[in-house]
N, C-alpha and C. Protein backbone atom coordinates (compact mmCIF):
# COMPACT_ATOMS: atom_id res chain seq x y z
N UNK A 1 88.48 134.55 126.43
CA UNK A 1 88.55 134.61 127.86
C UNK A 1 89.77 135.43 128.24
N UNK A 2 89.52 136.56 129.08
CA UNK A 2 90.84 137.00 129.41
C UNK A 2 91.08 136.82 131.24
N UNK A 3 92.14 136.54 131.67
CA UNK A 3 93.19 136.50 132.79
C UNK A 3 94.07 137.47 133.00
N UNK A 4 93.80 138.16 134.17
CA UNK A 4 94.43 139.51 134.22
C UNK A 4 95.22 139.27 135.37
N UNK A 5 96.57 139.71 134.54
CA UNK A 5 97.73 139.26 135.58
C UNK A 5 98.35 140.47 135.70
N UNK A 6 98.68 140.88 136.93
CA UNK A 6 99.58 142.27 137.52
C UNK A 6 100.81 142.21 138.08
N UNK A 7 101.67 142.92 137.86
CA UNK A 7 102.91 143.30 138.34
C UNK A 7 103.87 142.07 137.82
N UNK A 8 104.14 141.78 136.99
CA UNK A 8 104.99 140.08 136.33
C UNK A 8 105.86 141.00 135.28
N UNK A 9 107.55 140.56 135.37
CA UNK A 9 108.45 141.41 134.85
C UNK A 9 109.40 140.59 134.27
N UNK A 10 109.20 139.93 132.77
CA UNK A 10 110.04 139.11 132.03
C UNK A 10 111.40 139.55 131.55
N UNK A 11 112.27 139.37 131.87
CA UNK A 11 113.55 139.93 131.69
C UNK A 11 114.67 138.69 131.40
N UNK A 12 115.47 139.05 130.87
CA UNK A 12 116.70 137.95 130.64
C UNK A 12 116.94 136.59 131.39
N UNK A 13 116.48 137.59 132.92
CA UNK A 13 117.01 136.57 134.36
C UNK A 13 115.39 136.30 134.64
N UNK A 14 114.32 136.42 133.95
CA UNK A 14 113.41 136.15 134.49
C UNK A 14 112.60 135.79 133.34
N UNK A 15 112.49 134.17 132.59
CA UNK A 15 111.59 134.21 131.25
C UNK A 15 110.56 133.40 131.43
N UNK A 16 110.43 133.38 132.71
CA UNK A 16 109.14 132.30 132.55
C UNK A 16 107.89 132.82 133.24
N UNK A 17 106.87 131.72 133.06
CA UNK A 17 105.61 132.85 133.36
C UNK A 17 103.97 131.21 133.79
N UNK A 18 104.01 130.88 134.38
CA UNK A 18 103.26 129.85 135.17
C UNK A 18 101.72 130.47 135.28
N UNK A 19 100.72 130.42 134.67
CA UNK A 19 99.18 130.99 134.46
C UNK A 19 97.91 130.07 134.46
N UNK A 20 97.27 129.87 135.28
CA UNK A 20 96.61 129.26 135.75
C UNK A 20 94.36 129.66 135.47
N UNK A 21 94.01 129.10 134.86
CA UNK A 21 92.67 130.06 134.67
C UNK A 21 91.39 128.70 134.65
N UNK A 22 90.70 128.45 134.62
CA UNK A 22 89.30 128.22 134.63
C UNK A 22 88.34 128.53 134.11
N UNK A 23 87.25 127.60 133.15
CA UNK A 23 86.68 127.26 132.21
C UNK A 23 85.62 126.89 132.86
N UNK A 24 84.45 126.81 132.82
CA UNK A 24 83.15 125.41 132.17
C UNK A 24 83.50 124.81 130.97
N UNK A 25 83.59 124.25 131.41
CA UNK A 25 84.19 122.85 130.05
C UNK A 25 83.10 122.43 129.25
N UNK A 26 81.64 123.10 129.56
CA UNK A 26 80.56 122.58 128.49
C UNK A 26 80.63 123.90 127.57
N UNK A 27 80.93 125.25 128.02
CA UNK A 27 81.14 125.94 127.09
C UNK A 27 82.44 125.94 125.83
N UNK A 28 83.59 124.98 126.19
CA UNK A 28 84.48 124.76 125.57
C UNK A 28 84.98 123.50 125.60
N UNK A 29 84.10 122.25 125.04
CA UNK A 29 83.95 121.06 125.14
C UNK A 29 84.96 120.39 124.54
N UNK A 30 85.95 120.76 123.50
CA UNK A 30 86.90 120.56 122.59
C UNK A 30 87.61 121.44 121.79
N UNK A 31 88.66 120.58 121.54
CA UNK A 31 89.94 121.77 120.86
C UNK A 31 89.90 120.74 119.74
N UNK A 32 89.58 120.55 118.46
CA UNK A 32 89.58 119.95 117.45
C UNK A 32 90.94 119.53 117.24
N UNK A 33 91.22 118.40 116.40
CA UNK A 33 92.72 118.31 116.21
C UNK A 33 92.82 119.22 114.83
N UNK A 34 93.96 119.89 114.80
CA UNK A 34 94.05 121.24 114.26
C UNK A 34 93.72 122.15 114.76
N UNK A 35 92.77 122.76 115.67
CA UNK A 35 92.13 123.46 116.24
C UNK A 35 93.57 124.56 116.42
N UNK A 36 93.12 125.81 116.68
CA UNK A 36 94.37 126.82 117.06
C UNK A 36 93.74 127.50 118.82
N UNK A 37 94.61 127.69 119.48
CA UNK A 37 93.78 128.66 120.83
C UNK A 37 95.90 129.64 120.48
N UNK A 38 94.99 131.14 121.06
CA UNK A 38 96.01 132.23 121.07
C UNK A 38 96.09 132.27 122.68
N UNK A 39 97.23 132.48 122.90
CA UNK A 39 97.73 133.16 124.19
C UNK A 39 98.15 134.69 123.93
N UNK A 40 97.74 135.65 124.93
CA UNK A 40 98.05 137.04 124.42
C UNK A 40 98.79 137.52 125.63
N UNK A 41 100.20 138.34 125.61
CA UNK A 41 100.09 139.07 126.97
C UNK A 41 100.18 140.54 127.02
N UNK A 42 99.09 141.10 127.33
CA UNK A 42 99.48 142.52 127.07
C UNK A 42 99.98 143.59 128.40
N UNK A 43 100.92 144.39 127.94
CA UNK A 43 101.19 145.17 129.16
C UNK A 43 101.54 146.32 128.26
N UNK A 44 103.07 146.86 128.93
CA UNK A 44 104.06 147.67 128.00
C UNK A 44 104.43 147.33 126.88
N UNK A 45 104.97 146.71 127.10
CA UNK A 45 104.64 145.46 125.49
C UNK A 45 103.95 144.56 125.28
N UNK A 46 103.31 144.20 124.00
CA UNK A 46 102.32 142.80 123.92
C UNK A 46 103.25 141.96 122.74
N UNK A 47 102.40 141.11 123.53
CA UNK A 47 103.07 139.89 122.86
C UNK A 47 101.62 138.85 122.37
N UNK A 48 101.66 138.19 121.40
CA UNK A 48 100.61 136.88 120.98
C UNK A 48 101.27 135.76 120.65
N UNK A 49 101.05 134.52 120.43
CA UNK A 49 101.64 133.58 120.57
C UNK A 49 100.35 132.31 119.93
N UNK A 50 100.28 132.01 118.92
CA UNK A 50 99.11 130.92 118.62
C UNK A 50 100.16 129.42 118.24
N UNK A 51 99.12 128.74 118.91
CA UNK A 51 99.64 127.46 119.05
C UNK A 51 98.58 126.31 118.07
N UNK A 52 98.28 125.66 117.44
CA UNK A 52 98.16 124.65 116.82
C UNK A 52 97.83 123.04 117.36
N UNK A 53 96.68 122.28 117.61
CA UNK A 53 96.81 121.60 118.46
C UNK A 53 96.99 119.76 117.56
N UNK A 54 97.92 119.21 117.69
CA UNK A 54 98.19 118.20 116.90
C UNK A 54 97.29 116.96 117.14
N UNK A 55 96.84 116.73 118.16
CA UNK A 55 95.89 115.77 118.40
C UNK A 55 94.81 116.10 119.74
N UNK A 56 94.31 117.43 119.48
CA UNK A 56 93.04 117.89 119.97
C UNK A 56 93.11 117.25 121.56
N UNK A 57 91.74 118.00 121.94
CA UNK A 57 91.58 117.57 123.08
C UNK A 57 90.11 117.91 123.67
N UNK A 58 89.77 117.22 124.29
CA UNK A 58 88.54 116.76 125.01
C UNK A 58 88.21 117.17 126.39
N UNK A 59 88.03 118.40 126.65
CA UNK A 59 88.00 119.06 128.02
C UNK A 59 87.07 118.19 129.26
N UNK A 60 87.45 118.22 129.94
CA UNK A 60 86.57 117.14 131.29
C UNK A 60 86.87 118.10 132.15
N UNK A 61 85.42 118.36 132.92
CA UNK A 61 85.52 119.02 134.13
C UNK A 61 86.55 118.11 135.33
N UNK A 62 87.41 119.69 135.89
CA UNK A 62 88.45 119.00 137.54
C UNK A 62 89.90 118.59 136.88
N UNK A 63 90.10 118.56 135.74
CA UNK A 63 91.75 118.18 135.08
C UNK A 63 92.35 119.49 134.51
N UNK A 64 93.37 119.08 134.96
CA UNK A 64 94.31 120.37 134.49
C UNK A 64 94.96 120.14 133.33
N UNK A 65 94.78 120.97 132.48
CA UNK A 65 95.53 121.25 131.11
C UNK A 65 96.76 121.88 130.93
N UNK A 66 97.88 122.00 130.35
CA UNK A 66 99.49 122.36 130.14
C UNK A 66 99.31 122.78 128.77
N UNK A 67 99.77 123.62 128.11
CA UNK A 67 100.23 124.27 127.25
C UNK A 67 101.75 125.15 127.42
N UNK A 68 102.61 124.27 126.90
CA UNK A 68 103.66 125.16 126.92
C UNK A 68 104.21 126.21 125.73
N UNK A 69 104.68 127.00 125.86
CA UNK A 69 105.58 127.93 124.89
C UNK A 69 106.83 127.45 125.31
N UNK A 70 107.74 127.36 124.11
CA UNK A 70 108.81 126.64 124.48
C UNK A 70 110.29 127.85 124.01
N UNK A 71 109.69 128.63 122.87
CA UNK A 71 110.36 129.45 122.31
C UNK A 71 110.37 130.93 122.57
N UNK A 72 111.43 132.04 122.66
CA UNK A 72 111.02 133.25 122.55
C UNK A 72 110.49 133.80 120.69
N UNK A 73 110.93 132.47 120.01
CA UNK A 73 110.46 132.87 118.54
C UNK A 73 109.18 132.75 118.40
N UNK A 74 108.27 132.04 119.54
CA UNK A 74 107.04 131.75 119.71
C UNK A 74 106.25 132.93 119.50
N UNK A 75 106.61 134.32 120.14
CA UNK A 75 105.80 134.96 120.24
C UNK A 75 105.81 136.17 119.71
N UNK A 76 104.77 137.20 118.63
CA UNK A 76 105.10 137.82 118.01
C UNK A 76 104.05 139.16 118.51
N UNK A 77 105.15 140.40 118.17
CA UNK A 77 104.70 141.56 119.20
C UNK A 77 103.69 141.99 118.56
N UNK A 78 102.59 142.58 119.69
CA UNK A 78 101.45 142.99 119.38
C UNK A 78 101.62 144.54 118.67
């Protein structure tokens, strides 16, 4: 699934990044525990970032999901 985000400028004074997207949850009914999902951001530079999920999850339509990146070691250039 991609989310196309414009004009967003990560800089020293600026590292954070709040992304918001939408699913049918019968097409993606679960994240297995172990399961991996990638976050990608591409612009001038890209960046990827795969995360690992320790105790899975069970998508329900109308709830909002959080995934954080917590690290800049998180993410490795495209």
């Amino acid at each position: 699934m991609t989310l196309n985000i414009s004009n967003v400028t990560i800089s020293s004074g600026n590292t954070s990044l709040t992304a918001y997207h939408a699913f049918d949850p019968s097409l993606l009914a679960q994240l297995p525990i172990s399961g991996k999902f990638i976050i990608e951001l591409i612009g001038t530079k890209s960046y990827k970032c795969e995360k690992t999920s320790d105790h899975g999850k069970a998508y329900v339509a109308g709830k909002l999901y959080k995934a954080t990146v917590s690290s800049n070691t998180d993410w490795t250039p495209l």
